[in-house]
C-alpha atoms as a PDB file:
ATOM      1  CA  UNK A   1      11.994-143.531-184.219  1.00  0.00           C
ATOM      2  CA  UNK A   2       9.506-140.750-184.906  1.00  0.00           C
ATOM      3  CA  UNK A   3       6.558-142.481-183.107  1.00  0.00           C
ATOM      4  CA  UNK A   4       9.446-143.646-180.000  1.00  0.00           C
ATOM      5  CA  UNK A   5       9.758-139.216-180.333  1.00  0.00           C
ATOM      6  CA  UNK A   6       6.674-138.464-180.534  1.00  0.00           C
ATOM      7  CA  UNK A   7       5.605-140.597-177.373  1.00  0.00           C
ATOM      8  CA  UNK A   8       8.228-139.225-175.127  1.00  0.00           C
ATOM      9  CA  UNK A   9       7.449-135.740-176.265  1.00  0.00           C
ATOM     10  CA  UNK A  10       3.700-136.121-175.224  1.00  0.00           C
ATOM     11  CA  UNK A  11       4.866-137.343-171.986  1.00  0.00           C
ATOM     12  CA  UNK A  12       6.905-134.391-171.343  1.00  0.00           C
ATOM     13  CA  UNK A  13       4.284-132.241-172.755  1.00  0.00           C
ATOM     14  CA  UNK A  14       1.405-133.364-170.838  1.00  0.00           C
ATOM     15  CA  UNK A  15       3.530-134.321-167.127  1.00  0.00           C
ATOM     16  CA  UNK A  16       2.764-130.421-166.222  1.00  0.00           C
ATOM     17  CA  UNK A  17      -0.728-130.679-166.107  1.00  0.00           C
ATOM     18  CA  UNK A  18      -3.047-131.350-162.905  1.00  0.00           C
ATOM     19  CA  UNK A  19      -4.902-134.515-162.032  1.00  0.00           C
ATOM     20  CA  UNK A  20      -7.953-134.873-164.450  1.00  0.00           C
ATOM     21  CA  UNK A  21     -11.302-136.062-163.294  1.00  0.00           C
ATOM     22  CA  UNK A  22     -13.056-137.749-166.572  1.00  0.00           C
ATOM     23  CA  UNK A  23     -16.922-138.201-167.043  1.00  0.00           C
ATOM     24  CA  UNK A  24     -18.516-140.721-169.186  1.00  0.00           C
ATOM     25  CA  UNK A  25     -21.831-141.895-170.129  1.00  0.00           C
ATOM     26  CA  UNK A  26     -22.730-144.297-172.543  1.00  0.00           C
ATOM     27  CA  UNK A  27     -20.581-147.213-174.032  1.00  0.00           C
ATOM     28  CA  UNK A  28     -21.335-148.734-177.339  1.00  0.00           C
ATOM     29  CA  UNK A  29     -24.614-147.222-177.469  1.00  0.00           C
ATOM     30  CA  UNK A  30     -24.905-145.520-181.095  1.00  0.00           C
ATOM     31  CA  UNK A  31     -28.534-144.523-180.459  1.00  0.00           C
ATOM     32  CA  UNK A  32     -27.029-141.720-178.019  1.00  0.00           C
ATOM     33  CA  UNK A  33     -23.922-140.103-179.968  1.00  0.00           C
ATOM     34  CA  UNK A  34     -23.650-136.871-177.997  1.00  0.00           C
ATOM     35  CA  UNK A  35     -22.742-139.177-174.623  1.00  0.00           C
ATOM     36  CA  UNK A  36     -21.445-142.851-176.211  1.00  0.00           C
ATOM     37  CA  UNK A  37     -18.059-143.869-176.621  1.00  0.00           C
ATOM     38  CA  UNK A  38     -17.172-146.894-178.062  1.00  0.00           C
ATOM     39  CA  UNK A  39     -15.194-149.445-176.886  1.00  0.00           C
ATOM     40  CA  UNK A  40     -12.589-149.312-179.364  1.00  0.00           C
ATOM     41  CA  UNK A  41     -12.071-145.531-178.758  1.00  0.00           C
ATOM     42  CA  UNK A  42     -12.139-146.107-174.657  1.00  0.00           C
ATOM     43  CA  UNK A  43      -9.334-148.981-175.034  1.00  0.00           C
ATOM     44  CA  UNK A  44      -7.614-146.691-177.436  1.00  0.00           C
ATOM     45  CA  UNK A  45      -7.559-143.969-174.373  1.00  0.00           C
ATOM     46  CA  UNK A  46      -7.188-146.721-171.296  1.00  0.00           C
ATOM     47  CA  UNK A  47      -3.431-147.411-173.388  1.00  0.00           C
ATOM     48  CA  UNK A  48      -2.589-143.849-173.890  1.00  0.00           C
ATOM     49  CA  UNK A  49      -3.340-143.639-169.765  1.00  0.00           C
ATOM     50  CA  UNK A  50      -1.197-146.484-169.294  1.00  0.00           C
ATOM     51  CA  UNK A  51       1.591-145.480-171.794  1.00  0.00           C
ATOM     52  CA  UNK A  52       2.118-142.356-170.765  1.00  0.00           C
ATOM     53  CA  UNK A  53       2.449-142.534-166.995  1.00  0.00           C
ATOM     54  CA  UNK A  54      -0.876-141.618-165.744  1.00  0.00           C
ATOM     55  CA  UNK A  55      -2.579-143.551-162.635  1.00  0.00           C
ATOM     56  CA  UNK A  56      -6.308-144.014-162.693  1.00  0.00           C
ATOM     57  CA  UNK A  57      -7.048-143.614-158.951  1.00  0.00           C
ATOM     58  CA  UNK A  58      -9.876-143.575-156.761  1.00  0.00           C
ATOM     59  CA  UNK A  59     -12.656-140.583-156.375  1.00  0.00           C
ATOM     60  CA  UNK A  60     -12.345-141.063-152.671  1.00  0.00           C
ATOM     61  CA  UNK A  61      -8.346-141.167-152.556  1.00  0.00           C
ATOM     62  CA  UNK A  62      -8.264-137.547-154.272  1.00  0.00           C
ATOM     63  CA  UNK A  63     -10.877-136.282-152.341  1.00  0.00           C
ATOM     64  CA  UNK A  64      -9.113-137.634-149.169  1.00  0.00           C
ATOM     65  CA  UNK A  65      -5.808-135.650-150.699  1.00  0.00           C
ATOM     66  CA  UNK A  66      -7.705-132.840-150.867  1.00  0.00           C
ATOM     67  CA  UNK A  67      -9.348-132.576-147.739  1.00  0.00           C
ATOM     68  CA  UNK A  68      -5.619-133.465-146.318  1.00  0.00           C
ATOM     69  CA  UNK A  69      -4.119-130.540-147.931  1.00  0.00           C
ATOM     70  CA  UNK A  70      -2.116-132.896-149.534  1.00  0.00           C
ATOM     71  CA  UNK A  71      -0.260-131.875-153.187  1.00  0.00           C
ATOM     72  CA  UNK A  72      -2.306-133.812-155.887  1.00  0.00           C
ATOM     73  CA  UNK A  73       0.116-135.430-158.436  1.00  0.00           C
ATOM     74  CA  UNK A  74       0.138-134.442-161.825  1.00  0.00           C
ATOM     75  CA  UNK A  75      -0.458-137.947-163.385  1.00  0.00           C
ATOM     76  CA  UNK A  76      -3.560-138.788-161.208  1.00  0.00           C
ATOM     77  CA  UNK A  77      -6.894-139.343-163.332  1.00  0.00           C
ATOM     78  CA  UNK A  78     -10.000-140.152-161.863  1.00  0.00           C
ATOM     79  CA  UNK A  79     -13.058-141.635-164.178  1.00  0.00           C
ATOM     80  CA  UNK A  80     -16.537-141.237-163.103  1.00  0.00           C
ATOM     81  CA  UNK A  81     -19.684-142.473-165.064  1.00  0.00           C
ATOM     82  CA  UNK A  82     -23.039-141.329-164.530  1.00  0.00           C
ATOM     83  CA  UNK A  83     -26.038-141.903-164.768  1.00  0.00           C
ATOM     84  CA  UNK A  84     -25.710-146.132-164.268  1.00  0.00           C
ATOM     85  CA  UNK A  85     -26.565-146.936-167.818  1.00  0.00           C
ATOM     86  CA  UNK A  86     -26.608-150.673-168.487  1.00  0.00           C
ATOM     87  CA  UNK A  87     -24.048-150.233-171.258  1.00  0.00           C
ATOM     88  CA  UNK A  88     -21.485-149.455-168.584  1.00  0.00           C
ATOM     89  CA  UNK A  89     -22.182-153.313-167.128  1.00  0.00           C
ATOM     90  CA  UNK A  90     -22.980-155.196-170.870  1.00  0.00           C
ATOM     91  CA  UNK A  91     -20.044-153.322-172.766  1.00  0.00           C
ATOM     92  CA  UNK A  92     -17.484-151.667-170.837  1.00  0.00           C
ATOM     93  CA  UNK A  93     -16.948-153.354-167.234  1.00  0.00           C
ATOM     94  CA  UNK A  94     -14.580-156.217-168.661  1.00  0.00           C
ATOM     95  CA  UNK A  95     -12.482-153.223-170.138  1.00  0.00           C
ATOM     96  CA  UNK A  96     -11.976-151.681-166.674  1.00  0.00           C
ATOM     97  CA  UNK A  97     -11.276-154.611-165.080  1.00  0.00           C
ATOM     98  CA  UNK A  98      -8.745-155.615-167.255  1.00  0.00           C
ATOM     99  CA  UNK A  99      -6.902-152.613-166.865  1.00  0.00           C
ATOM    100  CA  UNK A 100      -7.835-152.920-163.271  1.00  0.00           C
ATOM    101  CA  UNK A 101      -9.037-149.270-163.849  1.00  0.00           C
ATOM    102  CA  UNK A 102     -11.404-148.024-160.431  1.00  0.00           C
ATOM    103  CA  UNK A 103     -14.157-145.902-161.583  1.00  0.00           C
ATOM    104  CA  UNK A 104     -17.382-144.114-159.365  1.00  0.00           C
ATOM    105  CA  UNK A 105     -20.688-145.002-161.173  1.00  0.00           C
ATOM    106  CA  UNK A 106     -22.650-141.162-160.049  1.00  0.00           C
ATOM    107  CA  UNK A 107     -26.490-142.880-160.140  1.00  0.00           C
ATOM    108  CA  UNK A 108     -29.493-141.520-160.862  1.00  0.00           C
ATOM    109  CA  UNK A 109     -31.461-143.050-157.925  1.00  0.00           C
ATOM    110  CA  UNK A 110     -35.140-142.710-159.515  1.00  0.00           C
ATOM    111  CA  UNK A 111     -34.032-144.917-162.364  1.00  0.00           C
ATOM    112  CA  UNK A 112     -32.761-147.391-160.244  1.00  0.00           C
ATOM    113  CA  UNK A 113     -35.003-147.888-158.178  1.00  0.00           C
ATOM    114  CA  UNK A 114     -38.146-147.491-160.793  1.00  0.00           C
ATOM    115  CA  UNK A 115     -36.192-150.604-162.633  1.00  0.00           C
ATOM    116  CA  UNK A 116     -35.905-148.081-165.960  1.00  0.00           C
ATOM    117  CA  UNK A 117     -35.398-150.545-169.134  1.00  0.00           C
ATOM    118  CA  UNK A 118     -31.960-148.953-169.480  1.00  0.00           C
ATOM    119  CA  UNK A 119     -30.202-148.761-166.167  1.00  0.00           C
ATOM    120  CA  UNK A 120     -28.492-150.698-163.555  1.00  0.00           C
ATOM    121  CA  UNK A 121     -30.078-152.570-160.998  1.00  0.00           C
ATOM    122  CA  UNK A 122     -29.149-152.087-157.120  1.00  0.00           C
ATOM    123  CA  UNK A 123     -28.123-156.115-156.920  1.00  0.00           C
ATOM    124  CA  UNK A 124     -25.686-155.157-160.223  1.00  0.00           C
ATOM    125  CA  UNK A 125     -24.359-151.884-158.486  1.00  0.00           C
ATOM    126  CA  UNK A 126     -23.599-154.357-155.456  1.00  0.00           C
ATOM    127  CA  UNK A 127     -21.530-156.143-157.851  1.00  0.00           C
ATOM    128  CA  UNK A 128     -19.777-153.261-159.320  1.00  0.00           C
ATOM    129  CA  UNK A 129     -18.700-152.074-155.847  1.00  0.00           C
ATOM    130  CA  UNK A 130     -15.569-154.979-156.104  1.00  0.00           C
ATOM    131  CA  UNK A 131     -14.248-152.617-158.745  1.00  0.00           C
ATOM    132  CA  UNK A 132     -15.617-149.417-158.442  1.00  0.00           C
ATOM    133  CA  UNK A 133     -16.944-146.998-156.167  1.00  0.00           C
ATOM    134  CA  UNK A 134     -20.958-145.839-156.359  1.00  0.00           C
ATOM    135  CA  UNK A 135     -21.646-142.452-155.749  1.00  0.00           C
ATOM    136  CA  UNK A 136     -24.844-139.867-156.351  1.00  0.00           C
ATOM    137  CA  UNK A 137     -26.260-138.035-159.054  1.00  0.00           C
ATOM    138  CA  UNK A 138     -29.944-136.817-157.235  1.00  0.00           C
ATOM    139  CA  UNK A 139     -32.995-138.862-157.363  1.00  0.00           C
ATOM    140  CA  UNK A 140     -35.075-137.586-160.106  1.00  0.00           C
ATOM    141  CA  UNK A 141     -32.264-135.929-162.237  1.00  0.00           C
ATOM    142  CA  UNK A 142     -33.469-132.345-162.516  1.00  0.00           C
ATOM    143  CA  UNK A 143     -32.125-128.937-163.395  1.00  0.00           C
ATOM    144  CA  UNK A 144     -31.557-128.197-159.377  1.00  0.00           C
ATOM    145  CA  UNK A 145     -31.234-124.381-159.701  1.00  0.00           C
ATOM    146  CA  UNK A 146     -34.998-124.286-161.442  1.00  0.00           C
ATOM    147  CA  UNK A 147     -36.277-126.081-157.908  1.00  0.00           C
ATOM    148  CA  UNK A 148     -37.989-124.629-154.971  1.00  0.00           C
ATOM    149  CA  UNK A 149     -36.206-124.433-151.577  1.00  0.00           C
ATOM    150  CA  UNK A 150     -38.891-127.217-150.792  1.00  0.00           C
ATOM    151  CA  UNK A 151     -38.673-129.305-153.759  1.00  0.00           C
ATOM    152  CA  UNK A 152     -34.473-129.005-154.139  1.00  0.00           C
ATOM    153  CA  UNK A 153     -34.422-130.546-150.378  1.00  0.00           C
ATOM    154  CA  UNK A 154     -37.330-133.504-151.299  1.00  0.00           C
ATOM    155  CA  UNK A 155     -34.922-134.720-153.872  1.00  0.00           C
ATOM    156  CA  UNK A 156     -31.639-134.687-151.733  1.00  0.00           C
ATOM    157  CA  UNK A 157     -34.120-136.272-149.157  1.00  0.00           C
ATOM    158  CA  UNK A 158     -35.583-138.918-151.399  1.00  0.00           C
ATOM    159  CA  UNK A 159     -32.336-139.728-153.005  1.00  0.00           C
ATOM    160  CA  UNK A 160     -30.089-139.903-149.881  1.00  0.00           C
ATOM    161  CA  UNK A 161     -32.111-142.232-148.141  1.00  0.00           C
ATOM    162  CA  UNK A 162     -33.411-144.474-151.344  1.00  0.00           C
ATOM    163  CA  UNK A 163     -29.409-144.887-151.719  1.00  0.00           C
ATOM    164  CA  UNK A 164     -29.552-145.823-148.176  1.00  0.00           C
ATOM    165  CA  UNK A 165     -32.277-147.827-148.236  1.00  0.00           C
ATOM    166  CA  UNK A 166     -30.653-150.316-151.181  1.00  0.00           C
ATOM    167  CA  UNK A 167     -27.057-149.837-150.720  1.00  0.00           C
ATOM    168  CA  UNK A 168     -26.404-149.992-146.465  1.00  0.00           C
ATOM    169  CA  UNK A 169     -24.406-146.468-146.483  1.00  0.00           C
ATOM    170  CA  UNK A 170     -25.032-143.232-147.362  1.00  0.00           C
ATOM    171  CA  UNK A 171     -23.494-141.714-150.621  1.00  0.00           C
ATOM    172  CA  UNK A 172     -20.214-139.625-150.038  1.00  0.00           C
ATOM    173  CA  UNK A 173     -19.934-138.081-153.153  1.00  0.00           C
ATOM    174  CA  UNK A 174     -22.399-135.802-155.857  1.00  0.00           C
ATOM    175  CA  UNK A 175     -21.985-135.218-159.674  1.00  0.00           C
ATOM    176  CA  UNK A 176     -24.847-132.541-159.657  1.00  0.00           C
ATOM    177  CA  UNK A 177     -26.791-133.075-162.979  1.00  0.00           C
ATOM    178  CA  UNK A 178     -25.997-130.810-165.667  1.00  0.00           C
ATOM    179  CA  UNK A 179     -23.298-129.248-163.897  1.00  0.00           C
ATOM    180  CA  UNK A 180     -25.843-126.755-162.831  1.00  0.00           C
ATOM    181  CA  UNK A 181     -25.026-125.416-159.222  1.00  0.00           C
ATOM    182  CA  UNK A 182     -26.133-122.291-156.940  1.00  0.00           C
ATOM    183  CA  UNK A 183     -25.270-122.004-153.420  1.00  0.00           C
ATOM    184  CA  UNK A 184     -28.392-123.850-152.370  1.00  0.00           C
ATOM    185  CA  UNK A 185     -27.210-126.662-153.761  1.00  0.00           C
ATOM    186  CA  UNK A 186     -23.936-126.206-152.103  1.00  0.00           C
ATOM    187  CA  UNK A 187     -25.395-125.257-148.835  1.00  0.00           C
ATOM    188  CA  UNK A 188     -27.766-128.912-149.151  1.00  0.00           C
ATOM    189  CA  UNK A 189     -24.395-131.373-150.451  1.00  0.00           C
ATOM    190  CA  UNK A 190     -22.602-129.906-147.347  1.00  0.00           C
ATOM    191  CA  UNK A 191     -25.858-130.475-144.904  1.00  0.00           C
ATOM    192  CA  UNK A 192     -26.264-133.984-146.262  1.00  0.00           C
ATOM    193  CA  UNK A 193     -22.822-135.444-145.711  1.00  0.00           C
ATOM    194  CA  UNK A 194     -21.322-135.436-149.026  1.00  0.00           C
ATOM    195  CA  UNK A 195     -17.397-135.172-148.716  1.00  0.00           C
ATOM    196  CA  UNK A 196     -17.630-133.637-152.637  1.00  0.00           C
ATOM    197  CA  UNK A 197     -19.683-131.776-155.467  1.00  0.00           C
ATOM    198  CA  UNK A 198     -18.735-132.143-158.870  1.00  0.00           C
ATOM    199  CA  UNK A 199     -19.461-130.175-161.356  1.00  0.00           C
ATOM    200  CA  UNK A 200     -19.048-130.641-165.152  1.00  0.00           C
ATOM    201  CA  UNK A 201     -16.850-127.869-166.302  1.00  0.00           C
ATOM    202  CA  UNK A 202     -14.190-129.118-168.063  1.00  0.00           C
ATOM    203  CA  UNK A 203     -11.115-128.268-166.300  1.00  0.00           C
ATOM    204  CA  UNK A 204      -8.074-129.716-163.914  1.00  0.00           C
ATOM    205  CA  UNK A 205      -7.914-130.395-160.266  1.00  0.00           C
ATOM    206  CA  UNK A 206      -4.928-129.248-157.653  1.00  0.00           C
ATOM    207  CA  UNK A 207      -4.713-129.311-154.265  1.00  0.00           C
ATOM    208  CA  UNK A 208      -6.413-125.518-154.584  1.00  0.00           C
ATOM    209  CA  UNK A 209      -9.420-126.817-155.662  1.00  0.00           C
ATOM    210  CA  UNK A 210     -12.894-126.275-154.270  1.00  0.00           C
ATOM    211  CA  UNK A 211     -13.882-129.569-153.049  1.00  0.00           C
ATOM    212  CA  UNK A 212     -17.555-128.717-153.459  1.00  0.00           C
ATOM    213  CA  UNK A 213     -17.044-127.372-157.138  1.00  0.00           C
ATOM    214  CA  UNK A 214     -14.509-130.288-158.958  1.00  0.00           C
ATOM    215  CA  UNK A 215     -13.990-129.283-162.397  1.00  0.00           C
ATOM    216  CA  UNK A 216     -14.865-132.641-164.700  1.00  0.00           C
ATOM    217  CA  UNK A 217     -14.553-132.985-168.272  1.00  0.00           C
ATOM    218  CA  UNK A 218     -17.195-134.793-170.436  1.00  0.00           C
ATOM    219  CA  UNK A 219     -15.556-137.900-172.477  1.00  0.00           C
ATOM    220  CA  UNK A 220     -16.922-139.412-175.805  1.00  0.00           C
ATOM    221  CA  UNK A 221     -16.279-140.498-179.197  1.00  0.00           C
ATOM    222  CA  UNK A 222     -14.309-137.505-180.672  1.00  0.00           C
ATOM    223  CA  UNK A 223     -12.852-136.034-177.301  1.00  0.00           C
ATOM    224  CA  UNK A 224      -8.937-135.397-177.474  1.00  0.00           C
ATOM    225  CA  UNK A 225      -7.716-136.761-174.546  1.00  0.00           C
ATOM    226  CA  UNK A 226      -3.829-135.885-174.888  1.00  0.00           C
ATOM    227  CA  UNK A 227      -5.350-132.304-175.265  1.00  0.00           C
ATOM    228  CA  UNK A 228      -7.482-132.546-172.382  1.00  0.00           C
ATOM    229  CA  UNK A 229      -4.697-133.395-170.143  1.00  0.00           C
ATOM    230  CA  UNK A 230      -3.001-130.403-171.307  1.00  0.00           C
ATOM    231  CA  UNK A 231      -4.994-128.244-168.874  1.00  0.00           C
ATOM    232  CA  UNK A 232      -3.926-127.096-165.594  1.00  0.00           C
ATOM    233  CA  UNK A 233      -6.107-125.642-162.797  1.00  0.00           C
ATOM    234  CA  UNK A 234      -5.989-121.792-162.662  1.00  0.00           C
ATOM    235  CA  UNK A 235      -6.218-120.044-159.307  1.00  0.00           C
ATOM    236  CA  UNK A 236      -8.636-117.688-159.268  1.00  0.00           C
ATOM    237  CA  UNK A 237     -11.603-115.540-157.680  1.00  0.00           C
ATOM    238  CA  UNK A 238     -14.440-114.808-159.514  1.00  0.00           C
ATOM    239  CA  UNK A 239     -14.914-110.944-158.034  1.00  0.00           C
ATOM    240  CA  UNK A 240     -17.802-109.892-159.419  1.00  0.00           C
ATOM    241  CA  UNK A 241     -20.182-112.053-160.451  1.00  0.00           C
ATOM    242  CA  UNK A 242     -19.785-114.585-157.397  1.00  0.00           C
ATOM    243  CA  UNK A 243     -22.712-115.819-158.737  1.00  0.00           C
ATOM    244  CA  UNK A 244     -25.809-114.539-161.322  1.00  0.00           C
ATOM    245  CA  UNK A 245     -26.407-111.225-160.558  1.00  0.00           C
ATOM    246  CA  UNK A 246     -30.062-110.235-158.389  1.00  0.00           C
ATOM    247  CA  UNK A 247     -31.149-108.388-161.098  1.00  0.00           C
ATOM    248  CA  UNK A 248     -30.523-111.259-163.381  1.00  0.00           C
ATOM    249  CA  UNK A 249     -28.209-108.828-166.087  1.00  0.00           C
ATOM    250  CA  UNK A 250     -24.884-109.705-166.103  1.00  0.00           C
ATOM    251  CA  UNK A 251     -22.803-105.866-166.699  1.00  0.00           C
ATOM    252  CA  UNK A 252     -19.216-106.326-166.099  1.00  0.00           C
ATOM    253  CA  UNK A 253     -16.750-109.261-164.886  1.00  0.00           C
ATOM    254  CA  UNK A 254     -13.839-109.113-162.671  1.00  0.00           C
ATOM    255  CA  UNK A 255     -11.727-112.364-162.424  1.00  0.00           C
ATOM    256  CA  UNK A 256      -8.539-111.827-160.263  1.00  0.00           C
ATOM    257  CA  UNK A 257      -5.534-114.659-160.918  1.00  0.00           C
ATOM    258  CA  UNK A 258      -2.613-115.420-159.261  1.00  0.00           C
ATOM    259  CA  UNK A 259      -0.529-115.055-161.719  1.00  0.00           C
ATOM    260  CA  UNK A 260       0.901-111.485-162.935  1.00  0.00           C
ATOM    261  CA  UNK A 261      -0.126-112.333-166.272  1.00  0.00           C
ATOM    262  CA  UNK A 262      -0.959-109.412-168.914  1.00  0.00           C
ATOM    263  CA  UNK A 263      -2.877-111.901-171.228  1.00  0.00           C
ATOM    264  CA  UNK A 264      -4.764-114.332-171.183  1.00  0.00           C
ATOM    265  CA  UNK A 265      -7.988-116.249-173.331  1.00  0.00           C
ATOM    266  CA  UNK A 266     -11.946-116.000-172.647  1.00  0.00           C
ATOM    267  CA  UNK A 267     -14.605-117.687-173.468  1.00  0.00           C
ATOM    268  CA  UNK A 268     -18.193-117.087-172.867  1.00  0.00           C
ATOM    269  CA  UNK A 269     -21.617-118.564-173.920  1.00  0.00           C
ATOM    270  CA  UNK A 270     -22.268-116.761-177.797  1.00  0.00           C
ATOM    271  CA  UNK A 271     -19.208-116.385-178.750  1.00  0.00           C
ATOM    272  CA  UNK A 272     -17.194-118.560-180.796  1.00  0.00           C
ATOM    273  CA  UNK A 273     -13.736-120.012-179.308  1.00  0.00           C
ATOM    274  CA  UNK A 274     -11.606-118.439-176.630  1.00  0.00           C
ATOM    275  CA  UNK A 275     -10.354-115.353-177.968  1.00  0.00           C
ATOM    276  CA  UNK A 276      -6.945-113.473-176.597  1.00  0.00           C
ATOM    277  CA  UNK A 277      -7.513-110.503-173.608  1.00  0.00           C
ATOM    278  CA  UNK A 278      -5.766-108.162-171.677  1.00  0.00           C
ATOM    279  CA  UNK A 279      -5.011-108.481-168.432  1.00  0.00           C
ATOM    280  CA  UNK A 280      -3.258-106.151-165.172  1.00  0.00           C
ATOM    281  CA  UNK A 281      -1.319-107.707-162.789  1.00  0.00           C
ATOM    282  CA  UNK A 282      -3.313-110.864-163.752  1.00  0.00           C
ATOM    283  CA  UNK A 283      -6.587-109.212-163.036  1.00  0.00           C
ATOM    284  CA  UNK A 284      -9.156-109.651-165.913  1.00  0.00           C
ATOM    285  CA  UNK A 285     -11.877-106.970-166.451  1.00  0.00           C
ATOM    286  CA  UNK A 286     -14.434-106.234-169.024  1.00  0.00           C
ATOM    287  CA  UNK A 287     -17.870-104.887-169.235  1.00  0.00           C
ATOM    288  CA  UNK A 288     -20.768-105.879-171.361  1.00  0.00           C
ATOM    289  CA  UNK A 289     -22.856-103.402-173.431  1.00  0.00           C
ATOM    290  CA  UNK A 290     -25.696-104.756-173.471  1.00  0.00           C
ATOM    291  CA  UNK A 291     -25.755-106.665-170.209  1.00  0.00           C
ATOM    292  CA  UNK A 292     -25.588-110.410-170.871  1.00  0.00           C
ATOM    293  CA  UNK A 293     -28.910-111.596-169.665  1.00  0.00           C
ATOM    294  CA  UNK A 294     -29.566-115.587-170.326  1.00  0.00           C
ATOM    295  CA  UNK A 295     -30.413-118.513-167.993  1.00  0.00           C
ATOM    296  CA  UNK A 296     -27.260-120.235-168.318  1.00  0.00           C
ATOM    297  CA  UNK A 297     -23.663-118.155-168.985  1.00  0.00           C
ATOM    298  CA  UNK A 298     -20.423-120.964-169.156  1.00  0.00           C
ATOM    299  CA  UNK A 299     -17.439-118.280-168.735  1.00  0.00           C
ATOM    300  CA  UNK A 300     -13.951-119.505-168.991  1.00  0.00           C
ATOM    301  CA  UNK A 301     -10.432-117.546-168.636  1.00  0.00           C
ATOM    302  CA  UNK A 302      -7.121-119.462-169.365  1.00  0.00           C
ATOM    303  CA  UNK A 303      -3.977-118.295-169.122  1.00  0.00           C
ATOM    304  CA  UNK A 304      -1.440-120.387-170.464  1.00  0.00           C
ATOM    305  CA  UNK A 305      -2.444-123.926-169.857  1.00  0.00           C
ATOM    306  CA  UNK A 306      -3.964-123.317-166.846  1.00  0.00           C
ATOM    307  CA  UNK A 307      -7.950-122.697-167.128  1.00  0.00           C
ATOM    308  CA  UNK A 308     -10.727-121.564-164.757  1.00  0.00           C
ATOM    309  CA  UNK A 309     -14.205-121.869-165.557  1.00  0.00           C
ATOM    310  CA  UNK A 310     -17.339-120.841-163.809  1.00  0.00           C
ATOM    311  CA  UNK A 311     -21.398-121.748-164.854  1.00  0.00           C
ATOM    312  CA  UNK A 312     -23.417-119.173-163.784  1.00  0.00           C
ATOM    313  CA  UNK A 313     -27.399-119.923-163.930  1.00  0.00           C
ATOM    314  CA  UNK A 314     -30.036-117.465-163.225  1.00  0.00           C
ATOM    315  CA  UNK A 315     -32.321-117.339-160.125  1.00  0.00           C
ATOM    316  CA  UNK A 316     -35.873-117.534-161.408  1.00  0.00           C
ATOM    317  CA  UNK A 317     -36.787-116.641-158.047  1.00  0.00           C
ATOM    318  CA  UNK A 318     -35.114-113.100-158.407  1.00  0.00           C
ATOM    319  CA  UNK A 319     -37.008-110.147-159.123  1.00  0.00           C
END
């Protein structure tokens, strides 16, 4: 009786939130605890997915949706894994398949082509393609906002057309590594004929959604799902800073919602836990004293459930 309550009020609970997209790693690999899940714990989430309504759909049917200015369900989830660890293949395939669960393996081209001891192989990736979907995740996996104009186009350049080169199509969709993104690397995913960016800011997807910045939340041993799944996607312009300041000193922040809410909960790189903010008219507004001034600044308001999250990494270019 309890657990027969419990269930349905998790259900109810969780049916408000957006679709999901879900990253993993690692499976059953213990020597990497910070990415692995193990299979027990990914079977324990594939039944709460199945119990509880949700449909694990394909990268390229939300994307489609989105482009389509279609409304995205609430129940959709979409898993991605990147990287194209062997453990995926050894450990975890047979669990998707029984579940008949899609998935879009984001590779890390270098690796599979250089035959690295603990990836994929192109002739495996072929295989995987029956169940899954194989997308990109650069060539030589670097921090893309530290790279030259030059060298930041040499890996799209290198990557797109190794892909090509093994797999007979170009790649249609990017996990950038890190989740580390500047306009450049916008500007480069749009020139090379990617239909999406994804970032990996843990967040919710609706059909107001940036297709070239897709919130994705990391999965492991440990994560929460039925919590993760209670986030929705918050509507909102980042004001001022669009992106890291020129003078590399972040002074202020204005996020404006579309909500009229007169609180909401921040985060920001430092500090410990979201703590509780006002708000006008759903506009949030603060200043810092001294200016924030590190290479990488994760800022996240939520109000309510709904969350909106922006990584903000400094131009070692600027001045």
């Amino acid at each position: 009786m309890i657990k027969t309550f419990l269930a349905s009020f998790l259900t109810l609970t969780f049916a408000f939130a957006d679709a999901h997209i879900l990253v993993y790693h690692r499976f059953d690999d213990p020597r990497h605890a910070s990415t692995d899940i193990s299979i027990k714990n990914l079977r324990e989430q594939f039944e709460y997915f199945k119990n509880n309504g949700y449909e694990v759909v394909k990268l390229s049917k939300l994307v489609n949706a989105l482009n389509s200015g279609e409304e995205i369900p609430d129940n959709w989830i979409v898993i991605t894994i990147d990287d194209g660890y062997k453990s995926f293949y050894d450990n975890a395939l047979n669990v998707f398949k029984e579940y008949n669960y899609p998935f879009a393996m984001m590779i890390y081209v270098e690796a599979i082509a250089g035959k690295y001891g603990d990836y994929l192989t192109f002739d495996q990736l072929k295989e995987l393609e029956a169940y899954g979907e194989i997308g990109y995740h650069s060539y030589a996996h670097p921090r893309m906002t530290k790279l030259s104009d030059e060298a930041l186009r040499e890996d799209f350049q290198k990557g797109v057309e190794t892909f090509e080169k093994h797999m007979g199509y170009k790649p249609k969709f990017f996990a950038v590594p890190y989740g580390e993104i500047d306009k450049r690397v916008v500007e480069l995913t749009k020139e090379f004929g990617f239909l999406a960016l994804l970032n990996q800011n843990s967040g919710a997807v609706s059909s107001k959604s940036d297709v070239y910045d897709l919130y994705r939340t990391p999965v492991m041993n440990g994560t929460k799902i039925a919590l993760t799944f209670n986030s929705k996607f918050l509507n909102a312009q980042w004001i001022f800073p669009e992106d890291y300041p020129q003078n590399n000193a972040i002074d202020k922040l204005i996020i404006k919602t579309d909500t009229n809410a007169s609180e909401g909960s921040f985060f920001i790189t430092g500090f410990e836990g979201f703590k509780k903010v006002p708000m006008t008219n759903g506009v949030f507004e603060c200043k810092f004293d001294p200016p924030l001034d590190k290479r990488k600044v994760l800022i996240s308001l939520k109000v309510d459930h709904q969350r909106s999250t922006k990584l903000l990494i400094k131009d070692i270019n600027a001045k």
